[in-house]
Protein backbone atom coordinates (compact mmCIF):
# COMPACT_ATOMS: atom_id res chain seq x y z
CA UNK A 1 39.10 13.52 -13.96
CA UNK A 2 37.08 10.87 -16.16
CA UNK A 3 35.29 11.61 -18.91
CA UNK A 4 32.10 9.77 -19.29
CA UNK A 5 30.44 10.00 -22.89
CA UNK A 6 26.92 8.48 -23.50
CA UNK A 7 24.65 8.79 -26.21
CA UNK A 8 21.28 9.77 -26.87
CA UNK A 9 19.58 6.68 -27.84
CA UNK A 10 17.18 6.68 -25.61
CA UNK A 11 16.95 9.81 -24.43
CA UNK A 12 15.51 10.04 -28.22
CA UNK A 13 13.31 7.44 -28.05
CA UNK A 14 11.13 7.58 -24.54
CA UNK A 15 9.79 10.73 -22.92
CA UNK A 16 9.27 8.19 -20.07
CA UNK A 17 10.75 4.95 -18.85
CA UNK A 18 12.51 3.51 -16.38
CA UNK A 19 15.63 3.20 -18.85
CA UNK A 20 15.53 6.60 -19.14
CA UNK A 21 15.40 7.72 -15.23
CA UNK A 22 18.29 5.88 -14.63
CA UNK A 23 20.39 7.18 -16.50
CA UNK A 24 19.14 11.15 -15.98
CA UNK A 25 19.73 9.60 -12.24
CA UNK A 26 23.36 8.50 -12.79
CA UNK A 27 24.19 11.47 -15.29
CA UNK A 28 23.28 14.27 -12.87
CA UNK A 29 24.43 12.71 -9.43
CA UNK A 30 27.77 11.48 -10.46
CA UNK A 31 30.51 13.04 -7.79
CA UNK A 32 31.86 16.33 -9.47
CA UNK A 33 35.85 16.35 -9.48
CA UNK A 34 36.18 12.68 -10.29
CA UNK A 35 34.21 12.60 -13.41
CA UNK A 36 32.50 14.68 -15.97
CA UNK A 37 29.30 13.09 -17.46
CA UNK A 38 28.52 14.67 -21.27
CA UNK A 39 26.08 13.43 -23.24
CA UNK A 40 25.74 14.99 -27.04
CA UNK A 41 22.17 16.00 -27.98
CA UNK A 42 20.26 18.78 -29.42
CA UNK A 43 16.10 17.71 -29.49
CA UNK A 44 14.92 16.24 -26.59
CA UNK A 45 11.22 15.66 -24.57
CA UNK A 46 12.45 13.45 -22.25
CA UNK A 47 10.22 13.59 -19.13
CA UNK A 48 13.44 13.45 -16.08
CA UNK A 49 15.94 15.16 -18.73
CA UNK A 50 14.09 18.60 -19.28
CA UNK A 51 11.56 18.00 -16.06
CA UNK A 52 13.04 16.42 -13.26
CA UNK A 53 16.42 17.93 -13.84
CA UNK A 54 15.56 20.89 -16.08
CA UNK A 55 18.18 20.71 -18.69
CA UNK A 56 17.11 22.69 -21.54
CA UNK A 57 16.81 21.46 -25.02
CA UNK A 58 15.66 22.46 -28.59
CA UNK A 59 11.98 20.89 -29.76
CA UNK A 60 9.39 20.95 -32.21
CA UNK A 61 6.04 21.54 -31.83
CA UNK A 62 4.88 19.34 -35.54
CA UNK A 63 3.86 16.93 -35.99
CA UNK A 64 1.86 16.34 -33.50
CA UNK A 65 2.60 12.72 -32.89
CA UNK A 66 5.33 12.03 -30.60
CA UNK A 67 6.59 9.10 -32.56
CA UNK A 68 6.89 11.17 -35.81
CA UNK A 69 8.18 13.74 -34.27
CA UNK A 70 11.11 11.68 -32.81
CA UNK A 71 12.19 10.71 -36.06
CA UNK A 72 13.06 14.09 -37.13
CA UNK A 73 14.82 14.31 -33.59
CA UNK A 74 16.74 10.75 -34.39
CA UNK A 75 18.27 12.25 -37.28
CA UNK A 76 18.81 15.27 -35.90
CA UNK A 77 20.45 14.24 -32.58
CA UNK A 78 22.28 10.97 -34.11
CA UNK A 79 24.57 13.38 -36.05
CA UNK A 80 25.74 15.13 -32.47
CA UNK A 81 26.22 12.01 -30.90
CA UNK A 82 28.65 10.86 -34.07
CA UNK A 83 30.59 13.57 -33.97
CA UNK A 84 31.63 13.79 -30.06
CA UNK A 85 32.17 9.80 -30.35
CA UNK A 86 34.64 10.58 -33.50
CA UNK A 87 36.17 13.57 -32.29
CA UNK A 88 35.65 14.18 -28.48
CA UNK A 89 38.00 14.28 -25.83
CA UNK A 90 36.38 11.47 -23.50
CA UNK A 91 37.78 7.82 -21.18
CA UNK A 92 34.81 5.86 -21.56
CA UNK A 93 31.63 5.58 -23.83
CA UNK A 94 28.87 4.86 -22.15
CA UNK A 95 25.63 3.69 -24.78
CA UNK A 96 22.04 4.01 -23.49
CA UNK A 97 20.37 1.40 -25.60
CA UNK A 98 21.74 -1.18 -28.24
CA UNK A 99 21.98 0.27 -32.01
CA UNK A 100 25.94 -0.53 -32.61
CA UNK A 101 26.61 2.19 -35.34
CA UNK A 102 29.30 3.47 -32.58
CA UNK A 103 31.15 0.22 -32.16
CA UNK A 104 33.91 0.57 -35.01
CA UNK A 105 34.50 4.00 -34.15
CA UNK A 106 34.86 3.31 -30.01
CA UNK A 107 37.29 0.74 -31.36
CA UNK A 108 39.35 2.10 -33.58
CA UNK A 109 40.18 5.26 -30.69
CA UNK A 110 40.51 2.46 -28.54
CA UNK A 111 38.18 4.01 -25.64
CA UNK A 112 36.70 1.21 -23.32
CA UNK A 113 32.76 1.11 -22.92
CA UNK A 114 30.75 0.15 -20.51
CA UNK A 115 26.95 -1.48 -21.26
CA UNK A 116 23.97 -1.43 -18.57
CA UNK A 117 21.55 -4.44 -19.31
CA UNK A 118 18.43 -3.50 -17.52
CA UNK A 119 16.48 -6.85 -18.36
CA UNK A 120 16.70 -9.88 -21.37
CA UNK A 121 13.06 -9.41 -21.76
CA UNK A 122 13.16 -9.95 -25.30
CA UNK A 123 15.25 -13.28 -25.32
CA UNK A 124 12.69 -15.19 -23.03
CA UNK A 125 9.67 -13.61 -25.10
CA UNK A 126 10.77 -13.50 -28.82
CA UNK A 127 7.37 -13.85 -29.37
CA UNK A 128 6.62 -10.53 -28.52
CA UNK A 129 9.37 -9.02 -30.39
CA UNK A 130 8.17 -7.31 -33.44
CA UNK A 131 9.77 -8.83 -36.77
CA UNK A 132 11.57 -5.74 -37.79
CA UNK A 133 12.71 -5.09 -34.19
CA UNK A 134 16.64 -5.75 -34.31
CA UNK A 135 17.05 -5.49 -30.65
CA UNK A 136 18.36 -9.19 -29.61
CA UNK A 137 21.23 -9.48 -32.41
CA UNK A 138 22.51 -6.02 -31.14
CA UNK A 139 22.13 -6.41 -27.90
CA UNK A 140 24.22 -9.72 -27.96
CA UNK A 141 27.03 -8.20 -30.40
CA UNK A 142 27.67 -5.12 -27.94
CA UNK A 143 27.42 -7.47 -24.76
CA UNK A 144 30.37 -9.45 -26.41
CA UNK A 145 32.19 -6.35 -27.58
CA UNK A 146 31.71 -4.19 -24.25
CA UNK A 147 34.60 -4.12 -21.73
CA UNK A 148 32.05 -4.68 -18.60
CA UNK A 149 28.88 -4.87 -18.15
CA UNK A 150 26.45 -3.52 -15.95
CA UNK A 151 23.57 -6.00 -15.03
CA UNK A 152 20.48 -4.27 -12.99
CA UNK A 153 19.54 -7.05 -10.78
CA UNK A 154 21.63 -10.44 -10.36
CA UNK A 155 18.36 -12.32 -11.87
CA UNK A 156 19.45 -10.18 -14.83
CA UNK A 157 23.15 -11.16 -15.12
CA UNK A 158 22.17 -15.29 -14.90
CA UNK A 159 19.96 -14.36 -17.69
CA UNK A 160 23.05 -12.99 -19.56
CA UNK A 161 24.98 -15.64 -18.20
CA UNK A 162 22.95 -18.70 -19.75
CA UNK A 163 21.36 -17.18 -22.54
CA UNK A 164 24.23 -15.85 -24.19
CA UNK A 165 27.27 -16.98 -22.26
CA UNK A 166 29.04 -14.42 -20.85
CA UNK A 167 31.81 -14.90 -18.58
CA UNK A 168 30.11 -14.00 -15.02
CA UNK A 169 33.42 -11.83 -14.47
CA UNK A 170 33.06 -9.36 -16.91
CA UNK A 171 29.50 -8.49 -15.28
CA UNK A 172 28.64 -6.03 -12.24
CA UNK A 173 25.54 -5.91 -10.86
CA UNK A 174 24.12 -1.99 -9.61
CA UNK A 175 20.85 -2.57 -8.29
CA UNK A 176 18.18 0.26 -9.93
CA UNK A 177 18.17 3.66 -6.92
CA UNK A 178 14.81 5.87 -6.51
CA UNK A 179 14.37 8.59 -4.86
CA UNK A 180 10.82 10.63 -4.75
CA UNK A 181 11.04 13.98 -6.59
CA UNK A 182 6.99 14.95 -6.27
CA UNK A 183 5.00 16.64 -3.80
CA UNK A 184 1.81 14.13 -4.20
CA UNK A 185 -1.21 15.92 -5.53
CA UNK A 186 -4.75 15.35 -3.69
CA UNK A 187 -6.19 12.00 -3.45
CA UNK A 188 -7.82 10.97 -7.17
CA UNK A 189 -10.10 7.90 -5.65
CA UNK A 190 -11.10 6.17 -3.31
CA UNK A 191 -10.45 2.76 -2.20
CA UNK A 192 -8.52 1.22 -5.38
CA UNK A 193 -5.85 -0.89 -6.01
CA UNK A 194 -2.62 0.30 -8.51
CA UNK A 195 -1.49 -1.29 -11.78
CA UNK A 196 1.71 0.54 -13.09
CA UNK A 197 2.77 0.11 -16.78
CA UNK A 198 1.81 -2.01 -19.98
CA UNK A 199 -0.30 -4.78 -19.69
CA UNK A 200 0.83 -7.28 -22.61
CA UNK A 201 1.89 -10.70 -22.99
CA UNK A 202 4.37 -11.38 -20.37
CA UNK A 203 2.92 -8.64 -17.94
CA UNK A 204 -0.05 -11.05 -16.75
CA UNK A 205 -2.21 -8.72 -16.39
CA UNK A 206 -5.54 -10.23 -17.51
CA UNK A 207 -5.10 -13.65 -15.93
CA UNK A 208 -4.09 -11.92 -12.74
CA UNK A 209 -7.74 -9.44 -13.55
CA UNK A 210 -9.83 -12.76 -14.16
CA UNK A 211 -8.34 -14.57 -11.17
CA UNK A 212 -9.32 -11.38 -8.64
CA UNK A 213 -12.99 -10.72 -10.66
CA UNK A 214 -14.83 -12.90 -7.97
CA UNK A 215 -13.84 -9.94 -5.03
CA UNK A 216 -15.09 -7.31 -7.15
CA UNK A 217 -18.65 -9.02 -6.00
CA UNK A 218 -17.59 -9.22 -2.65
CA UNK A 219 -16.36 -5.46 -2.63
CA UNK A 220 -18.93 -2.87 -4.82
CA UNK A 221 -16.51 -0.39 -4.15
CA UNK A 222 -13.14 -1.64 -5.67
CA UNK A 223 -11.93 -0.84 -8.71
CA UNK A 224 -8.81 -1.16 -10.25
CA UNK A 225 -6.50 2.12 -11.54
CA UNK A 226 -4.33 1.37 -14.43
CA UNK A 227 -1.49 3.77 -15.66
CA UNK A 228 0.54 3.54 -18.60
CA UNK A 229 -0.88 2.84 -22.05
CA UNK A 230 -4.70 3.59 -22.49
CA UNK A 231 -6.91 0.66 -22.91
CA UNK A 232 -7.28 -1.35 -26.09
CA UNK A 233 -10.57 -1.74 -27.33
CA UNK A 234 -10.19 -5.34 -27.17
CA UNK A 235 -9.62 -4.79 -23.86
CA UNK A 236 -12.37 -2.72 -23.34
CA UNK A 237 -14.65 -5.09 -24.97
CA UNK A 238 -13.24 -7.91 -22.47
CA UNK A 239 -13.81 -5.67 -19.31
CA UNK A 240 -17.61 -5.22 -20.48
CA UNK A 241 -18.09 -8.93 -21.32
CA UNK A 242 -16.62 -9.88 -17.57
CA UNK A 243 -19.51 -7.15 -16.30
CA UNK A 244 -16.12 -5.04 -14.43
CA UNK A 245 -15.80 -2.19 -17.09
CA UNK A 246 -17.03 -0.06 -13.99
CA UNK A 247 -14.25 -1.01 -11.89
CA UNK A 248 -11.28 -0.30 -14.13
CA UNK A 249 -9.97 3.20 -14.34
CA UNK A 250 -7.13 4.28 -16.84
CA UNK A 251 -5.34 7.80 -15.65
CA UNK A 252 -2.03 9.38 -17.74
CA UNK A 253 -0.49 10.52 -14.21
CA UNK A 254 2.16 13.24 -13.98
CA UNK A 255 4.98 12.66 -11.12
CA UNK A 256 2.56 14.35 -8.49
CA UNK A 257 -0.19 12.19 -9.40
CA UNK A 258 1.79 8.97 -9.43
CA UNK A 259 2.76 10.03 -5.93
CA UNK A 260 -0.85 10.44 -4.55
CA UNK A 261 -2.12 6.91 -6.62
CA UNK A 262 0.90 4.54 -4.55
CA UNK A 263 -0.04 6.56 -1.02
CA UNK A 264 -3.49 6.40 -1.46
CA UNK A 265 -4.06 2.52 -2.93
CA UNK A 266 -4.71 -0.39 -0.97
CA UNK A 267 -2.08 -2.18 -2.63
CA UNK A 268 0.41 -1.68 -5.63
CA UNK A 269 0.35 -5.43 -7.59
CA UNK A 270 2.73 -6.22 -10.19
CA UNK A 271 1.61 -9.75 -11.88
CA UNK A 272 4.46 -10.12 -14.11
CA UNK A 273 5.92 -13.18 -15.02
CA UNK A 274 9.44 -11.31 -16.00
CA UNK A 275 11.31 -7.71 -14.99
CA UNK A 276 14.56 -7.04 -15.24
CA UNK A 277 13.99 -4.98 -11.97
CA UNK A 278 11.25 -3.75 -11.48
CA UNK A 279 11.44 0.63 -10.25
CA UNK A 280 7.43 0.94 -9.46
CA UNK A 281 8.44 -1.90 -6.33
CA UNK A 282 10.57 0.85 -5.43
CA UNK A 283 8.29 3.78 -6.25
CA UNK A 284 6.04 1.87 -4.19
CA UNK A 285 7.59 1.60 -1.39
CA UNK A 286 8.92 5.31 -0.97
CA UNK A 287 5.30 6.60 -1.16
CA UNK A 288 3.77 4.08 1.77
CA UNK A 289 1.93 2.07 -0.23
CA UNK A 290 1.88 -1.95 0.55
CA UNK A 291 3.21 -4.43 -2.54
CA UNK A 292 1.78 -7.46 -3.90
CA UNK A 293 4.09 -9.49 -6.59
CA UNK A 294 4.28 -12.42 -7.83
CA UNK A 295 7.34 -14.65 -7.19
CA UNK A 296 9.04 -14.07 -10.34
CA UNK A 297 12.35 -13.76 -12.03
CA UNK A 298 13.95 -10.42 -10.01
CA UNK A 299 11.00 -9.68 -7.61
CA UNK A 300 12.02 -11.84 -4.34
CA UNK A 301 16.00 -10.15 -5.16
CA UNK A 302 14.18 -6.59 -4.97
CA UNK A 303 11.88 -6.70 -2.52
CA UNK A 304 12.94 -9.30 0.22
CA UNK A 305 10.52 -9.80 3.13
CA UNK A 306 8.68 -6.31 2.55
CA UNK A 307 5.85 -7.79 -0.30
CA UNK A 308 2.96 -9.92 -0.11
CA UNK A 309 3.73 -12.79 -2.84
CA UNK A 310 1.56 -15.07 -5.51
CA UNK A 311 2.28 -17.54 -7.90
CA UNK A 312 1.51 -15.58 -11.09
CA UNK A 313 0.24 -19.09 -12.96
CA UNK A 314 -1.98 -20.08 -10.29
CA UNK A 315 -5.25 -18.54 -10.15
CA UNK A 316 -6.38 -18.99 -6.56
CA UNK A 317 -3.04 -17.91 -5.20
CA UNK A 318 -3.34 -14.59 -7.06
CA UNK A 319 -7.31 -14.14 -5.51
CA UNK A 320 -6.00 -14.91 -1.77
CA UNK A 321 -3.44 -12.70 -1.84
CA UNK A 322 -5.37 -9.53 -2.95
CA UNK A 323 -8.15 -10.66 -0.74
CA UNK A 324 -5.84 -10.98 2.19
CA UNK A 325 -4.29 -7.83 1.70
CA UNK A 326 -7.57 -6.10 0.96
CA UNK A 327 -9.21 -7.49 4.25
CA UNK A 328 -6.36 -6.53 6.75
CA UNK A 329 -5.31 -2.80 7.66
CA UNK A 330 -3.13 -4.55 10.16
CA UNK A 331 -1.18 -6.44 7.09
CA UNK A 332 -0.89 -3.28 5.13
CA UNK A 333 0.73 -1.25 7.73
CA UNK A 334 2.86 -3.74 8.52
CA UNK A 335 4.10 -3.98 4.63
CA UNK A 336 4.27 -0.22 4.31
CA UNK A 337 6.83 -0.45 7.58
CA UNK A 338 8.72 -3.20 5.50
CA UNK A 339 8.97 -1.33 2.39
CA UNK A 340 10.01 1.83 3.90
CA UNK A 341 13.29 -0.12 5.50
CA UNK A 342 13.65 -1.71 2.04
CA UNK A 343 13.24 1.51 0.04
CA UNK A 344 16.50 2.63 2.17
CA UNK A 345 19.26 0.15 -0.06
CA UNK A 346 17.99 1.17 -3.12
CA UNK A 347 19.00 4.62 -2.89
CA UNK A 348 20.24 7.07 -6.13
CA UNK A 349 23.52 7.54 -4.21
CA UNK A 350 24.61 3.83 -3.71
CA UNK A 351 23.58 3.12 -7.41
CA UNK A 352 25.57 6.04 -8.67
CA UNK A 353 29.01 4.94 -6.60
CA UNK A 354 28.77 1.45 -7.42
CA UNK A 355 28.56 2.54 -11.49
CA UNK A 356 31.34 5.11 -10.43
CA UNK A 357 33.53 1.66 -9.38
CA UNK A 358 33.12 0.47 -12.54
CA UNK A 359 33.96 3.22 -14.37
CA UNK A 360 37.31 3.05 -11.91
CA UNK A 361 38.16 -0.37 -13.07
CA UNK A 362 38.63 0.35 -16.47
């Protein structure tokens, strides 16, 4: 039997994310017998960790701010991690986000590891990368150091590819798996459609809002339910000048909830101009709800013929497409149809064996 070690980066870090589910997804569905996932850590609030697959783990209750709190459990759970990678019995090392302070170490015992690049967000937006934010040197020194790499969609390995070079040889790509793990509570509204996640920058969000305003005249009853971060006061302020603060509606939804917003909505949209993947296209389509992206970076790869697409820098195309969808029950039954075939080759189970051939290969 394998070994597989992996850290708690950012297990540490988010209490949700779609970083985060996959690996909980790939650490507790990996075939028993053939290898033997561990992963070192002693704090934890991670949302699919300690919920979805009820591991148990020490936490504190102060202060009462997450991200204060998860320094303490940084410190804490970086000195666990440091120890198996120095003295554990494992085959490969597995990272789940980019801080390097294991490289020297994995080297020196000579144990291979593996690195899964979920998008290179931050290398087509440095803009939005924060000055103290060391992300893209790391991420570039491990995905030259790593023995393979796992790219999440195959937009995501040209993006490694021309950005930083990498032979295309030393790169697998394991397409993201979902499976539903919620009963879906009651429905929360009525006739709305679903926005899933932040809303800066790169996300598109408020062009793709101004373009659709006009059919909130044309509709009194839409709104618009946003999850994810709560809105900004600037964004507040916006909503009110554009006379829609009525239609927008920000919930914090739990698993069950999330389930009931994608069956009930009209549509799911996702405006972005860049994912590395993209998991609510897949949450979307498991819960019967009908998909409207634009034609962006991995979204075509992911969804095939089972979305309604827009240009996300053209205005008009964005306001047809919602209209369209909007207007015709027949179009969003036949899209819920496509996206439950589609949902079917993104399962947990092929994403897990194709990471488990990797692993093989090394």
């Amino acid at each position: 039997m394998k070994k597989i070690l992996f850290d708690n980066q950012m297990f540490t870090l988010q209490r949700f994310g779609g970083v985060t589910r996959y690996f909980a997804d790939l650490i507790h569905n990996m075939p028993a017998g053939e290898f033997v996932p561990e992963i070192p850590m002693r704090y934890c609030e991670n949302h699919y960790m300690t919920e979805t697959y009820g591991q148990k783990y020490k936490s504190i209750k102060f202060p009462g701010n997450y991200r204060l709190r998860r320094q303490l459990y940084i410190i804490a759970n970086k000195q666990v991690s440091w120890k198996a990678i120095k003295f554990g019995d494992y085959d490969i090392f597995h990272p789940t986000y980019f801080n390097p302070y294991f490289l020297k170490t994995v080297k020196k015992r000579q144990k291979p590891f593996v690195l899964t690049v979920h998008d290179m967000t931050f290398e087509r937006y440095p803009q939005d990368v924060l000055i103290y934010d060391r992300t893209i040197p790391h991420k570039k020194r491990l995905i030259a150091e790593a023995d393979h790499i796992i790219a999440v969609s195959e937009n995501t390995k040209r993006d490694i590819v021309e950005l930083l070079g990498t032979d295309p040889s030393k790169i697998s790509v394991v397409h993201h798996g979902y499976r539903s793990v919620a009963e879906p509570a009651p429905r929360l509204f009525d006739r709305y459609v679903l926005y899933v996640g932040e809303r800066k920058g790169y996300k598109n969000f408020l062009p793709w809002l101004s373009a659709i305003r006009p059919i909130f005249n044309l509709d009194s009853n839409l709104k618009v339910v946003c999850t994810g971060t709560p809105f900004s006061s600037a964004e507040i302020k916006l909503f009110k000048k554009w006379n829609i603060d009525g239609r927008l509606v920000h919930i914090s939804a739990n698993d069950a909830q999330m389930a009931s917003l994608y069956r009930h909505a009209l549509c799911f949209v996702f405006p972005s101009h860049y994912e590395g993947f993209g998991i609510p296209i897949l949450e979307a389509f498991a819960n019967g709800c009908p998909v409207c992206l634009s034609n962006a970076s991995c979204f075509p790869e992911v969804a095939g013929d089972a979305a309604m697409f827009f240009n996300p820098n053209d205005a008009q195309s964005m306001h047809d497409t919602l209209k369209e969808i909007i207007a015709s029950e027949a179009l969003r039954d036949e899209l819920r149809g496509k996206g439950a075939l589609r949902s079917r080759e993104f399962s947990i189970e092929r994403m897990v064996e194709q990471t488990c051939d990797v692993y093989r290969k090394l």
